[in-house]
C-alpha atoms as a PDB file:
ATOM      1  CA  UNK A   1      81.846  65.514 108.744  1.00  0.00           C
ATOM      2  CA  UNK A   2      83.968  65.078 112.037  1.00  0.00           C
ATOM      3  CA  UNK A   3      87.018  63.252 109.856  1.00  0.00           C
ATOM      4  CA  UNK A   4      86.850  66.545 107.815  1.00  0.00           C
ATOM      5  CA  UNK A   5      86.842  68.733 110.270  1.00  0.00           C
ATOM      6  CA  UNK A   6      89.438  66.846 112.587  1.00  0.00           C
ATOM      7  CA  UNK A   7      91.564  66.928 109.823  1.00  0.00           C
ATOM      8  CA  UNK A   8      91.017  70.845 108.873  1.00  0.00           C
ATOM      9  CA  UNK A   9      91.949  71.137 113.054  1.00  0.00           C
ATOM     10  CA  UNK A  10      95.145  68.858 112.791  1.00  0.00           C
ATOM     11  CA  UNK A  11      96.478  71.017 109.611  1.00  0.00           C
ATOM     12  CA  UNK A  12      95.418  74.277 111.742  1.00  0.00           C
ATOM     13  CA  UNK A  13      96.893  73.405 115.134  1.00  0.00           C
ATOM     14  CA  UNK A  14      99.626  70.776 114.311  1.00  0.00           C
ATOM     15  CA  UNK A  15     101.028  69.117 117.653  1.00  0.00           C
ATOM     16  CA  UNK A  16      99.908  72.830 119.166  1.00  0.00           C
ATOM     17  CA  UNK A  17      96.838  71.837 120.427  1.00  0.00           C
ATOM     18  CA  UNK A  18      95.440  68.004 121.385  1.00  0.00           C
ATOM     19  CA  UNK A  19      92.525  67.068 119.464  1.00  0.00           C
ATOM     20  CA  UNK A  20      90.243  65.435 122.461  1.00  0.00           C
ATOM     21  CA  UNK A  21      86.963  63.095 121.690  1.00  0.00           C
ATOM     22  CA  UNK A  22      85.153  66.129 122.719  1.00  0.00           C
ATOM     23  CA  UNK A  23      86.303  68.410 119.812  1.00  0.00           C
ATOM     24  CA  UNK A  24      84.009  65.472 117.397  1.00  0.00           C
ATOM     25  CA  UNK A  25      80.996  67.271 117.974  1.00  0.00           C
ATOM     26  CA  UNK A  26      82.693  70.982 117.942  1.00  0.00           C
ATOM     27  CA  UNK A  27      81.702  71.684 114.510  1.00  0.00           C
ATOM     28  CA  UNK A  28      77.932  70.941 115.214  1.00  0.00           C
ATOM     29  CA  UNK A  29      77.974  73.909 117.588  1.00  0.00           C
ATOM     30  CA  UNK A  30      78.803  76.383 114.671  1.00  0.00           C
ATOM     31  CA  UNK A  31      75.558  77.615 113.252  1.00  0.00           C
ATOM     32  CA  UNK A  32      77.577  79.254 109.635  1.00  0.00           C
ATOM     33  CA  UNK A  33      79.190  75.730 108.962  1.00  0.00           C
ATOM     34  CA  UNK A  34      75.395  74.629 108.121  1.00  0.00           C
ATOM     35  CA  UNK A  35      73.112  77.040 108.313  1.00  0.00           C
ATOM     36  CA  UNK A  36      74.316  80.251 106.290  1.00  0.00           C
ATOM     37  CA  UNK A  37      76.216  79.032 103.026  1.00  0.00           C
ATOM     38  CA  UNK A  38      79.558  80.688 102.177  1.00  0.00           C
ATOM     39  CA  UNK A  39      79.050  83.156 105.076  1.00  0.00           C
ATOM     40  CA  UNK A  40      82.860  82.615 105.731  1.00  0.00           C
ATOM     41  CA  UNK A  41      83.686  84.062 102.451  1.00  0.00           C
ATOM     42  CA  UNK A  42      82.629  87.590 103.634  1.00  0.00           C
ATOM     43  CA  UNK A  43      85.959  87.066 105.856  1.00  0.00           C
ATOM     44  CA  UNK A  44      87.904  86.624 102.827  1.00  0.00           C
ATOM     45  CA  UNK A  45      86.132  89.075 100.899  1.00  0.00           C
ATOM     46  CA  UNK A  46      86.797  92.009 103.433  1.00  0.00           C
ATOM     47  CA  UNK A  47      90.334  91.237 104.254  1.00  0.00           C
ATOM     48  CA  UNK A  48      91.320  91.312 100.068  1.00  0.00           C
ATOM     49  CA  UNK A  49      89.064  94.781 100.316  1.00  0.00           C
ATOM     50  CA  UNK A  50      91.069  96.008 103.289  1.00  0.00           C
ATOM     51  CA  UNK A  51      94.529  95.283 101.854  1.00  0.00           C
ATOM     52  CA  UNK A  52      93.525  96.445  98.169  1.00  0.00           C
ATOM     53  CA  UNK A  53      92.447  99.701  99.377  1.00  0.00           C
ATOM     54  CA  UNK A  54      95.592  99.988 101.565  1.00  0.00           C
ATOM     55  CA  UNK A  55      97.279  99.639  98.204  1.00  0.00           C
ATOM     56  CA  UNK A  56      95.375 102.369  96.867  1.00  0.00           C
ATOM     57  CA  UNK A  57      96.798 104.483  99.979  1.00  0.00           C
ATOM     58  CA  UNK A  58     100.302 104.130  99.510  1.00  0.00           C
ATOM     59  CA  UNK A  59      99.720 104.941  95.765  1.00  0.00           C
ATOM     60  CA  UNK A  60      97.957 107.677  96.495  1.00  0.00           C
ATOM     61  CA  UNK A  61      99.201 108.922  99.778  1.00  0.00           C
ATOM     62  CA  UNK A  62      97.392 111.299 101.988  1.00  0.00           C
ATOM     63  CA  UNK A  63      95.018 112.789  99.392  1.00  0.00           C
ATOM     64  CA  UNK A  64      92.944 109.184  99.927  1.00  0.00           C
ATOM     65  CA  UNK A  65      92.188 109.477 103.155  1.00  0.00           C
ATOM     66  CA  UNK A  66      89.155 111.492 102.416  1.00  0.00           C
ATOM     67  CA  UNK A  67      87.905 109.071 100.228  1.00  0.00           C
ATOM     68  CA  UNK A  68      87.973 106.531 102.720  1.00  0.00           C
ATOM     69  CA  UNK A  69      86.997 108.430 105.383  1.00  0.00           C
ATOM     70  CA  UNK A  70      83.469 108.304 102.983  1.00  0.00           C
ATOM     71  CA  UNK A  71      83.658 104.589 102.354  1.00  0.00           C
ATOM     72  CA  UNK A  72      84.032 104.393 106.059  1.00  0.00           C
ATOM     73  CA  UNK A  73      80.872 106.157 106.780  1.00  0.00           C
ATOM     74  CA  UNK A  74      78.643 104.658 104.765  1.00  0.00           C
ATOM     75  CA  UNK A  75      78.376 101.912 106.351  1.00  0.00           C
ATOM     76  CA  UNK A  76      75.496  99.393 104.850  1.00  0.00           C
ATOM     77  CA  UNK A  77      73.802 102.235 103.601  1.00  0.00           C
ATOM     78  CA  UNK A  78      74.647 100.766 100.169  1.00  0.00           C
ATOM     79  CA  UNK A  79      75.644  98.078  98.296  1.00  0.00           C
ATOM     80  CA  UNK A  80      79.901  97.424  98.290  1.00  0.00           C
ATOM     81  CA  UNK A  81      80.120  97.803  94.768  1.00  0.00           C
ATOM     82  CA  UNK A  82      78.610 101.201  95.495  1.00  0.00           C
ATOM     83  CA  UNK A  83      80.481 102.285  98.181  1.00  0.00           C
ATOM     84  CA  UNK A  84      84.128 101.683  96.438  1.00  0.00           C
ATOM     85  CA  UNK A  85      82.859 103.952  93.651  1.00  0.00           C
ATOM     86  CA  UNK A  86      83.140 106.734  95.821  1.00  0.00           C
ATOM     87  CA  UNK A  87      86.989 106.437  95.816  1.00  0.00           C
ATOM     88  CA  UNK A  88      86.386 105.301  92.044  1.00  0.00           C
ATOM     89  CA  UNK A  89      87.417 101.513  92.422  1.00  0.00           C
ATOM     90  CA  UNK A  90      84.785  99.160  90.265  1.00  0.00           C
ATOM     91  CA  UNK A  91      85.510  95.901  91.997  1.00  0.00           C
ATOM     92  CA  UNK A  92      84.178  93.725  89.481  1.00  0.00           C
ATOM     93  CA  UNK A  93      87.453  94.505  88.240  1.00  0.00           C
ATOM     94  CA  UNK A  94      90.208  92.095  88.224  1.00  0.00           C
ATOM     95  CA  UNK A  95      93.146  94.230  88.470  1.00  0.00           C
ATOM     96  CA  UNK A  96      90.978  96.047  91.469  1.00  0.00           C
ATOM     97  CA  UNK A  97      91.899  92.592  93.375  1.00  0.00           C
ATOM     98  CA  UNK A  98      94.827  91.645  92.189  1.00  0.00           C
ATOM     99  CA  UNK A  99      96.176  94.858  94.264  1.00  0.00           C
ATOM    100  CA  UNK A 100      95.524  92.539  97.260  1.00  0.00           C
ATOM    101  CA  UNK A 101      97.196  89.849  96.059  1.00  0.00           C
ATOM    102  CA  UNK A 102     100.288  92.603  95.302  1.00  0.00           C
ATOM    103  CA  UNK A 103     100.570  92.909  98.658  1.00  0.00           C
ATOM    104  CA  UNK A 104     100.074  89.240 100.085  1.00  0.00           C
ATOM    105  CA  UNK A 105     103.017  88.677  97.471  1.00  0.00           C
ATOM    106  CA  UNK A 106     105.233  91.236  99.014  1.00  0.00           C
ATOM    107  CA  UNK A 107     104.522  89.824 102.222  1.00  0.00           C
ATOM    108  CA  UNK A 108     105.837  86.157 101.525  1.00  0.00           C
ATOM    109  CA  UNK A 109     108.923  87.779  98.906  1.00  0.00           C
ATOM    110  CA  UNK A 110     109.675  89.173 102.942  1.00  0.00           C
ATOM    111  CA  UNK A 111     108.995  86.308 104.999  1.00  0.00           C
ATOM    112  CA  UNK A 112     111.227  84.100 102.797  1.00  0.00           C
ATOM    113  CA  UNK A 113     114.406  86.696 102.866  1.00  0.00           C
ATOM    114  CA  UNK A 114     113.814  86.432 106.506  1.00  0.00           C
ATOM    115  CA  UNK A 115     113.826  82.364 106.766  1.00  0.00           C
END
């Protein structure tokens, strides 16, 4: 595991940051990287939510903000899939994502003008 995760730090931190015999052992010392399974993908998972609803925002302007003032306050009262309906997003819905992935595009389209 260390040669994995040495390399994972190399491609992360380039010449940034110098990979010491200590850091062998690092990944031991995170509890998700073994003991809850795909726990990282709820990172993932909320950051495509966040920018897919932010999509939703600028196509709907100001008359969303109620709707996600509601999402917002619900909390883990219910399941997600239930808590987007209330601003009538099913996101077992492909083109529900690909908003995120929209936006991700828009942001590279601007980071290549600007290289």
């Amino acid at each position: 595991l260390w040669e994995i995760y040495k390399k994972g730090l190399k491609s992360m931190f380039g010449d940034a940051v110098t990979i010491t015999k200590e850091y062998e052992y690092e990944w031991a010392t995170i509890p998700h990287f073994l003991d809850y399974p795909f726990y990282v993908y709820a990172y993932n998972f909320g950051n495509l939510l966040v920018l897919a609803l932010y999509q939703l925002y600028l196509e709907q302007g100001d008359s969303f903000i109620p709707k996600l003032k509601e999402v917002l306050s619900s909390g883990s009262a219910m399941s997600p899939v239930e808590i987007t309906k209330l601003v009538g997003v099913d996101i077992a819905s492909k083109s529900f994502w690909e908003k995120s992935i929209v936006y991700i595009q828009s942001m590279i389209d601007e980071l290549e003008e600007l290289v």
